[in-house]
Protein backbone atom coordinates (compact mmCIF):
# COMPACT_ATOMS: atom_id res chain seq x y z
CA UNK A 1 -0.20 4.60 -17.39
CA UNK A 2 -3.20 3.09 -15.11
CA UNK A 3 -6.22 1.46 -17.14
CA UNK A 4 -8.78 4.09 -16.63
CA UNK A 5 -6.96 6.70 -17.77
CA UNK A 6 -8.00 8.79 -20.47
CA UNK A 7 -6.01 12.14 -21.08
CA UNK A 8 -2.66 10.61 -20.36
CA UNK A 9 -2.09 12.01 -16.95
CA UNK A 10 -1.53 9.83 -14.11
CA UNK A 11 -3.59 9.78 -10.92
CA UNK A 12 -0.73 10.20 -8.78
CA UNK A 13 0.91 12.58 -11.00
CA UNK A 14 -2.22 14.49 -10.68
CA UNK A 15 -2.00 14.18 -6.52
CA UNK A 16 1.96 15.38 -6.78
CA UNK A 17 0.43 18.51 -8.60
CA UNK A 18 -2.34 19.06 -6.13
CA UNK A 19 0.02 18.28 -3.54
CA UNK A 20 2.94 21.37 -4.82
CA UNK A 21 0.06 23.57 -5.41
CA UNK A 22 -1.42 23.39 -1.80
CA UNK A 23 2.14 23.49 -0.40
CA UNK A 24 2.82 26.83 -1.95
CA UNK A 25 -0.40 28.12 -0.99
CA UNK A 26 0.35 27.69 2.49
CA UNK A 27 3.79 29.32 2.36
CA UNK A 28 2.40 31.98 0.73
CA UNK A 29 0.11 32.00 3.06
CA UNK A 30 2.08 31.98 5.80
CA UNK A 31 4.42 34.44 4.57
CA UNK A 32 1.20 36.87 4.78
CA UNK A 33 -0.02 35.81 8.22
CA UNK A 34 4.03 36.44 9.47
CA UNK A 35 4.27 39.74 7.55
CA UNK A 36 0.88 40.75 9.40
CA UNK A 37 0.54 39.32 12.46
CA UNK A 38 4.59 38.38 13.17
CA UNK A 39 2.62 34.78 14.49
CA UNK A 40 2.44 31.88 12.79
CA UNK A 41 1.51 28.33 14.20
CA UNK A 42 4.71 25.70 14.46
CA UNK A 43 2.23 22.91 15.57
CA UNK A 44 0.28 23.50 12.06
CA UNK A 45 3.28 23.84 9.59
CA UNK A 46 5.01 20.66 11.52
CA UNK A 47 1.22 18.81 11.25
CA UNK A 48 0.84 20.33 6.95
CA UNK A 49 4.50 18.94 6.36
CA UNK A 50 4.32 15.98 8.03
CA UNK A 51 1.68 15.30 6.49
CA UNK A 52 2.50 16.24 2.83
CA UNK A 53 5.77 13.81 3.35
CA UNK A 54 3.73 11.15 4.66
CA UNK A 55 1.31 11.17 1.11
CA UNK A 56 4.40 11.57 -0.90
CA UNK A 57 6.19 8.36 1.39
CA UNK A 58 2.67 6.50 0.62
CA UNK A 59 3.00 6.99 -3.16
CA UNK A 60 6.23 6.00 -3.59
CA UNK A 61 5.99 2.91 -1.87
CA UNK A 62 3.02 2.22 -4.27
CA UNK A 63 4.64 3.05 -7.12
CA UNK A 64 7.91 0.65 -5.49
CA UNK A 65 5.61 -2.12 -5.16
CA UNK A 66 3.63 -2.01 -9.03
CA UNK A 67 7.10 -1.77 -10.64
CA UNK A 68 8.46 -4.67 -8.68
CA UNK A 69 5.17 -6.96 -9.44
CA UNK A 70 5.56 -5.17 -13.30
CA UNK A 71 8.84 -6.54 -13.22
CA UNK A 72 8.80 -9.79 -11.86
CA UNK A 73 5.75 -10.36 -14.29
CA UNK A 74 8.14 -9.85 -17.06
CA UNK A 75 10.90 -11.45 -16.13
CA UNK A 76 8.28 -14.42 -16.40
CA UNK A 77 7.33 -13.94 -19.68
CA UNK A 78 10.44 -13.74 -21.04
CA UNK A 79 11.37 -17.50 -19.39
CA UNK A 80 8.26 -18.71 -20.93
CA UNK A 81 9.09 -16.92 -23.92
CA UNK A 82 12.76 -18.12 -23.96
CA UNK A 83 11.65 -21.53 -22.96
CA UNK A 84 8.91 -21.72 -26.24
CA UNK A 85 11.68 -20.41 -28.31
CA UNK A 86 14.44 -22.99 -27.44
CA UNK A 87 11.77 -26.09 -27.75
CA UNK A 88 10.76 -25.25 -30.93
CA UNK A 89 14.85 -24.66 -32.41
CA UNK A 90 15.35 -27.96 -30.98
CA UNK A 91 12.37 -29.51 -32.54
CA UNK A 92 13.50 -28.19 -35.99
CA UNK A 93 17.13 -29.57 -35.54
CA UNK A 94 15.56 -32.86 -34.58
CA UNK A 95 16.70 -32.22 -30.78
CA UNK A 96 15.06 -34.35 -27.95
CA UNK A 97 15.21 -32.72 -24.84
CA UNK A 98 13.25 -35.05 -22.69
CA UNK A 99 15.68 -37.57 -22.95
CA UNK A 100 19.93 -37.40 -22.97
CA UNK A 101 21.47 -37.73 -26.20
CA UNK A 102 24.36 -40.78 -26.59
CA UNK A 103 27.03 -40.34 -29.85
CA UNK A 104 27.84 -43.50 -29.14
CA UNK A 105 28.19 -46.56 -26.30
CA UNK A 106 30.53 -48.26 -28.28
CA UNK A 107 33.83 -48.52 -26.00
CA UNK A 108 32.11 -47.50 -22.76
CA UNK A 109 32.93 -51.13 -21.34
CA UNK A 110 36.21 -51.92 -22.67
């Protein structure tokens, strides 16, 4: 859900709704004008479909794109998260991770 949204509904939920309504209405409608007249326009049904699948194409790729960004902005919190976490188990153990930790150099040269 979008920021500004009060009722729960999205915005382009509400447009896919709009958008099923007015394509019904025009196949009813068109079912009517073919019943009475036996004519009905192929330039405007390509031009009302095209154009439907073009809004639907537009949403989609907006709704693509937010999750993406929605995603990548969580996969970042949760390495700054994880990150946080694992410095402050390693303080408590007594863990220094700035520098590299030696058992002992005893025998190295030998």
């Amino acid at each position: 859900m979008g920021k500004h949204e009060k009722n729960g509904i999205s915005t382009m939920t509400k447009m896919l709704i709009a958008l099923f309504i007015t394509a019904i209405s025009y196949i009813v409608a068109c079912f009517v004008f073919a019943w009475h007249d036996k004519v009905v326009s192929d330039a405007l049904t390509h031009g009302f479909f095209g154009a439907i699948t073009g809004e639907c194409g537009m949403m989609g790729m907006i709704r693509t794109t937010r999750e993406r960004h929605e995603n990548r902005r969580w996969q970042v919190e949760d390495r700054k998260y994880e990150a946080e976490k694992n410095k402050t188990e390693g303080a408590d153990r007594g863990e220094d991770h700035g520098q590299p930790q030696f058992e002992s150099q005893e025998g190295l040269y030998q």
